[in-house]
Protein backbone atom coordinates (compact mmCIF):
# COMPACT_ATOMS: atom_id res chain seq x y z
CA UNK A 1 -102.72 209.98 -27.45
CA UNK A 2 -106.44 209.19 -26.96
CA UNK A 3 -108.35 210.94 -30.26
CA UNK A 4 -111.92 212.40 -30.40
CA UNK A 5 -113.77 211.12 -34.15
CA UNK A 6 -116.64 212.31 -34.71
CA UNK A 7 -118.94 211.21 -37.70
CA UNK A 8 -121.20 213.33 -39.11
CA UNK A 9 -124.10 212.74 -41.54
CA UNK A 10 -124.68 216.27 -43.68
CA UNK A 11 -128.00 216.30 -45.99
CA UNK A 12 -127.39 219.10 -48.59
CA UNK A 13 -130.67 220.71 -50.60
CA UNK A 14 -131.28 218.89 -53.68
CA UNK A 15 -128.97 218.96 -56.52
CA UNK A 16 -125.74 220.58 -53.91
CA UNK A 17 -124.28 217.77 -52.33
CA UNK A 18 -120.95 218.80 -54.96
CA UNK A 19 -121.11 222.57 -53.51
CA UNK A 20 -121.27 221.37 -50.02
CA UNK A 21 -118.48 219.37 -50.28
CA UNK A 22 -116.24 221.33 -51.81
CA UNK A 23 -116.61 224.12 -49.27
CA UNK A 24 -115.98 221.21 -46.17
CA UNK A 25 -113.56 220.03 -48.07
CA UNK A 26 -111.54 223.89 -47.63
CA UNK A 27 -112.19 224.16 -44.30
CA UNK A 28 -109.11 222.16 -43.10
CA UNK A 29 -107.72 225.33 -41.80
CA UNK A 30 -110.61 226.55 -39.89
CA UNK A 31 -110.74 222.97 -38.42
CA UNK A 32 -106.82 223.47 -37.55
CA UNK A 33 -107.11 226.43 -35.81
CA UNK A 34 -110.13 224.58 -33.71
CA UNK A 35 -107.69 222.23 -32.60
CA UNK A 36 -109.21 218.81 -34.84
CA UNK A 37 -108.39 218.33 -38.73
CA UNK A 38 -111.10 216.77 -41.36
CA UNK A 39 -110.31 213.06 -41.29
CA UNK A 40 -112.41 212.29 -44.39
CA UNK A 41 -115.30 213.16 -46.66
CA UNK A 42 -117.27 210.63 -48.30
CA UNK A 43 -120.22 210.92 -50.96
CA UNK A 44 -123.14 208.57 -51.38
CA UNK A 45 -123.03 205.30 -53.78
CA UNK A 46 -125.57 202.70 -52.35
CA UNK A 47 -127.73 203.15 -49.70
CA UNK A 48 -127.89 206.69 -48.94
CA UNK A 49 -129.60 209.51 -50.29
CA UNK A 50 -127.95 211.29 -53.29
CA UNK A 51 -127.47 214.55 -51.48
CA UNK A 52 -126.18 213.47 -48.08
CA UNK A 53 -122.50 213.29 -47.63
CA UNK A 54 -120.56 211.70 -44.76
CA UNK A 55 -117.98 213.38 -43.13
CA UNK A 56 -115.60 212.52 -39.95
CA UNK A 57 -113.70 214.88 -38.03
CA UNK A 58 -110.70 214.41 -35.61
CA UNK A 59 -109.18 215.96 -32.59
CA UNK A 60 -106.50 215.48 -30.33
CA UNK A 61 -108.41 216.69 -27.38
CA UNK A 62 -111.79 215.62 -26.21
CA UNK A 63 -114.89 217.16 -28.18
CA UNK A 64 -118.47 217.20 -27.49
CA UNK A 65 -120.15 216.59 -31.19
CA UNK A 66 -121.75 219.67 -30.65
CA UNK A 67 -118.67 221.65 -30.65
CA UNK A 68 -117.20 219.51 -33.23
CA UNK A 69 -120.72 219.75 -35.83
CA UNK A 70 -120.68 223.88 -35.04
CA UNK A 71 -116.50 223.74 -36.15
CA UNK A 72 -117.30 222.17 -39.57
CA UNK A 73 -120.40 223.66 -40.59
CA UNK A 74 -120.25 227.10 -39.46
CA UNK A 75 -121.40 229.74 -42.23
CA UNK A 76 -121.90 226.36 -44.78
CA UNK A 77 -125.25 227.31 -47.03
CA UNK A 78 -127.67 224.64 -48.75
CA UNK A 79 -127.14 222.79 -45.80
CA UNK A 80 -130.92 220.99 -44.77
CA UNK A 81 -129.64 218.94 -41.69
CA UNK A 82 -126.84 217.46 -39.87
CA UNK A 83 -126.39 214.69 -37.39
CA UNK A 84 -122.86 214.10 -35.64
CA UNK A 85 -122.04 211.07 -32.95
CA UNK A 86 -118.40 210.95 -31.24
CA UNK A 87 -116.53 207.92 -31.26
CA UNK A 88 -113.39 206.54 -30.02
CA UNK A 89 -110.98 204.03 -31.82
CA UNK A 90 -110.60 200.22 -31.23
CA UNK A 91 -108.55 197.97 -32.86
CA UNK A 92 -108.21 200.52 -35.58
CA UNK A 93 -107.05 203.10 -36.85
CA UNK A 94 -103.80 203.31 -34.80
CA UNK A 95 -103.44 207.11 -35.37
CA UNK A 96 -105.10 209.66 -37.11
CA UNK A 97 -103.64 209.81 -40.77
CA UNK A 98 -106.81 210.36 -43.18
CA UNK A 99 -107.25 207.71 -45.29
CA UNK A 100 -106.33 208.98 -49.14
CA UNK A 101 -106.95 206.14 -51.47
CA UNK A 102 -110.00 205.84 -53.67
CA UNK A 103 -112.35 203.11 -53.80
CA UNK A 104 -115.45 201.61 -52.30
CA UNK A 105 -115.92 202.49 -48.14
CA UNK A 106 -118.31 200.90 -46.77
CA UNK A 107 -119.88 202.51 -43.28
CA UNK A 108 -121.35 199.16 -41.23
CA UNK A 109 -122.96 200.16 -37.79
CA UNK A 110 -123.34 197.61 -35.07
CA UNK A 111 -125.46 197.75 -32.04
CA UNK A 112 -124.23 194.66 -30.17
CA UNK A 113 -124.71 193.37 -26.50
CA UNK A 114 -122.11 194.64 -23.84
CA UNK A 115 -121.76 191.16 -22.66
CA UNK A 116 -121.03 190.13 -25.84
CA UNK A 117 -118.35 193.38 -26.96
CA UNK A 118 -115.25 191.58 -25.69
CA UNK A 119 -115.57 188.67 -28.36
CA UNK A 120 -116.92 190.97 -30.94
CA UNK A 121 -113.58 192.84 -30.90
CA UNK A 122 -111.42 189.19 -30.81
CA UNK A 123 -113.51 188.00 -34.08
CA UNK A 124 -113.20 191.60 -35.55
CA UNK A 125 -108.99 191.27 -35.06
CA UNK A 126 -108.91 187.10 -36.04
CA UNK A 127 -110.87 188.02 -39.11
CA UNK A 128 -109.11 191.31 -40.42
CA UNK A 129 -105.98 189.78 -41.79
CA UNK A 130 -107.62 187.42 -43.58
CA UNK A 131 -110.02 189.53 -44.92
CA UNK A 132 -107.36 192.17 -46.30
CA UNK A 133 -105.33 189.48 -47.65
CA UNK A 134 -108.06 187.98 -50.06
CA UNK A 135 -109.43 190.98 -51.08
CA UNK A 136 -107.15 193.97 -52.07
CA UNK A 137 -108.95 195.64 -49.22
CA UNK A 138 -108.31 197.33 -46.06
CA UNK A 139 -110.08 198.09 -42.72
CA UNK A 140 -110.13 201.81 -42.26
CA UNK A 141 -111.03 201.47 -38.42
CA UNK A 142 -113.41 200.14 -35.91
CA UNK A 143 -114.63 203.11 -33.64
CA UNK A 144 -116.58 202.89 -30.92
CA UNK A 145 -119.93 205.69 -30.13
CA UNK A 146 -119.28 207.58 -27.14
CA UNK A 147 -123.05 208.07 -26.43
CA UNK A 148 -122.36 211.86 -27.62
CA UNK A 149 -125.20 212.21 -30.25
CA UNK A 150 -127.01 215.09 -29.94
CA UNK A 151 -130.66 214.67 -30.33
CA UNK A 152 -130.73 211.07 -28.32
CA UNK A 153 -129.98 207.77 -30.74
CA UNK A 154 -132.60 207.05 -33.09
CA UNK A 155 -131.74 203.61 -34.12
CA UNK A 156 -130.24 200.60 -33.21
CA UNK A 157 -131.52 200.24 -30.17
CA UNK A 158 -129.57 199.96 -26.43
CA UNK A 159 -126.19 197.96 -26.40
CA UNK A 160 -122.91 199.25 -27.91
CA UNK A 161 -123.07 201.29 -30.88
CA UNK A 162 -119.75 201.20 -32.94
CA UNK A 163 -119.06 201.92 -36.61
CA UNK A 164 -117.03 199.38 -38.66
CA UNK A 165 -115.24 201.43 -42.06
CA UNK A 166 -114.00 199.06 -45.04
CA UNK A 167 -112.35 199.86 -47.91
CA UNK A 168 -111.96 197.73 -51.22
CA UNK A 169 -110.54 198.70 -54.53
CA UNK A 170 -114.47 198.89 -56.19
CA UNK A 171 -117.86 197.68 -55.80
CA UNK A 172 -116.80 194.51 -57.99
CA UNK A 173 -114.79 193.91 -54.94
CA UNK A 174 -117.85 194.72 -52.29
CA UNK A 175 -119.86 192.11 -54.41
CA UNK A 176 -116.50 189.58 -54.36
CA UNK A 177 -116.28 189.86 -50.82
CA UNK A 178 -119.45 188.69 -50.33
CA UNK A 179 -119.26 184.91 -51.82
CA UNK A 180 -115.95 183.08 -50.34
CA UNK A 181 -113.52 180.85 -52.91
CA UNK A 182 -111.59 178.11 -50.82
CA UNK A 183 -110.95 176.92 -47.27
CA UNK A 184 -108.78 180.08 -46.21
CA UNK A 185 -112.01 182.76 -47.53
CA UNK A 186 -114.72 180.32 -45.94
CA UNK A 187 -112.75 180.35 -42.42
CA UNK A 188 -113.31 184.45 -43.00
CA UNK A 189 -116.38 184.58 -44.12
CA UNK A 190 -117.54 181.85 -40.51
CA UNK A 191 -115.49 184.13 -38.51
CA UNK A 192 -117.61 187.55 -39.34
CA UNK A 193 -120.61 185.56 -39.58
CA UNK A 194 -119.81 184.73 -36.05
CA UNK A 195 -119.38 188.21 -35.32
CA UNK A 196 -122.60 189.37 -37.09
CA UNK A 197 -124.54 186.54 -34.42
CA UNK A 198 -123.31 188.51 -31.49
CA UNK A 199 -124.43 191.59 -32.58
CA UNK A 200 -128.73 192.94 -32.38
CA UNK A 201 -128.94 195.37 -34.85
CA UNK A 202 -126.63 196.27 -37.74
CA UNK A 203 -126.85 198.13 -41.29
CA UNK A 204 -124.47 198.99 -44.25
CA UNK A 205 -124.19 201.78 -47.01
CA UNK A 206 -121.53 202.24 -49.54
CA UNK A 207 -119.19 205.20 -50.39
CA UNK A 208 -116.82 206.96 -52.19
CA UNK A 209 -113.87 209.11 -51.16
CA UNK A 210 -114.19 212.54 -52.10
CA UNK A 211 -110.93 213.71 -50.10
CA UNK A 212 -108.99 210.67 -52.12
CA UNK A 213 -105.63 212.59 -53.25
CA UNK A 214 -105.18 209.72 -56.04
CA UNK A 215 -108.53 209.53 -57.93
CA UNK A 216 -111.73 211.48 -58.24
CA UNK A 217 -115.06 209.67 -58.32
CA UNK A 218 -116.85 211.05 -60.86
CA UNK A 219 -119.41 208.37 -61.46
CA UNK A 220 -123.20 209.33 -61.39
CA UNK A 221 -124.48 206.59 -58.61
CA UNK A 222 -128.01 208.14 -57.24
């Protein structure tokens, strides 16, 4: 079965971004009964505003991310503004269980070159393994943007648009990532440093999972 994600990037007034999520996080039923479920919820840590929270949404039929945006935030107050983008799966994920472990997400979007797609996917699936392996982590998915974003694309530029979601244990683990230790972490680190080359545009913030069913973040990070 072919799923419908669709991200969506929710800007509560100031000082509600804990009220707004708690009443997306109850509307699993509502989403049910619209035929998708709530896939995750994310808050802020680095590089995103303190009152904006990240959401994706999935359905087993196709969406537009109009219909999907109305199905989560119907009736939701304090809300200022909301963007949503549908996306299809990759490599990853390989069905549509939510993710439920706590730790540090990081959202990385990539414009790159259609010519250049095909290999971008074959460094994305050499690389993961390794990756995971070194670093107590896990890759979340790969999706790719449908071209369904409301309001045109604001960034990035024109080439594929796709959104890369990684998860490590902490941001001790982002920063560990980021500086390899032997031959098997260098051959990594070459491998998405090739990937990064074929791409035009790309950008990163950090999260935390506020749908995690093991451990509540309840640090103060804005």
């Amino acid at each position: 079965m072919t799923h419908t994600y669709v991200h969506h990037r929710i800007s509560a007034a100031p000082r509600r971004w804990d009220t707004v999520a708690g009443v997306l996080a109850s509307r699993r039923e509502t989403l049910t009964a619209a035929g998708g479920a709530l896939y995750g919820l994310w808050r802020s840590q680095i590089g995103r505003p303190r009152d904006e929270l990240t959401a994706i949404t999935v359905w087993a039929d196709a969406i537009s991310a109009a219909r999907a945006e109305a199905a989560l935030m119907q009736e939701v107050a304090d809300v200022v503004a909301t963007t949503s983008e549908a996306m299809t799966a990759t490599l990853r994920p390989e069905d549509a269980l939510a993710p439920e472990r706590q730790g540090n997400y990081a959202f990385r979007w990539f414009v790159t070159p259609e010519e250049n797609w095909d290999e971008f996917l074959a460094l994305c699936g050499q690389a993961w393994p390794g990756f995971e392996a070194a670093y107590d982590s896990q890759v979340i998915g790969l999706w790719r943007c449908t071209g369904d974003r409301p309001g045109g694309l604001t960034d990035g530029g024109e080439g594929v648009r796709s959104l890369l979601v990684t998860r490590r244990p902490d941001l001790a683990m982002w920063e560990r990532s980021k500086i390899p230790r032997g031959a098997a972490e260098i051959a990594v680190r070459d491998t998405l440093s090739r990937r990064y080359d074929l791409c035009t545009w790309t950008v990163v913030h950090t999260t935390t999972l506020l749908t995690a069913t093991d451990t509540a973040d309840r640090s103060r990070w804005a």
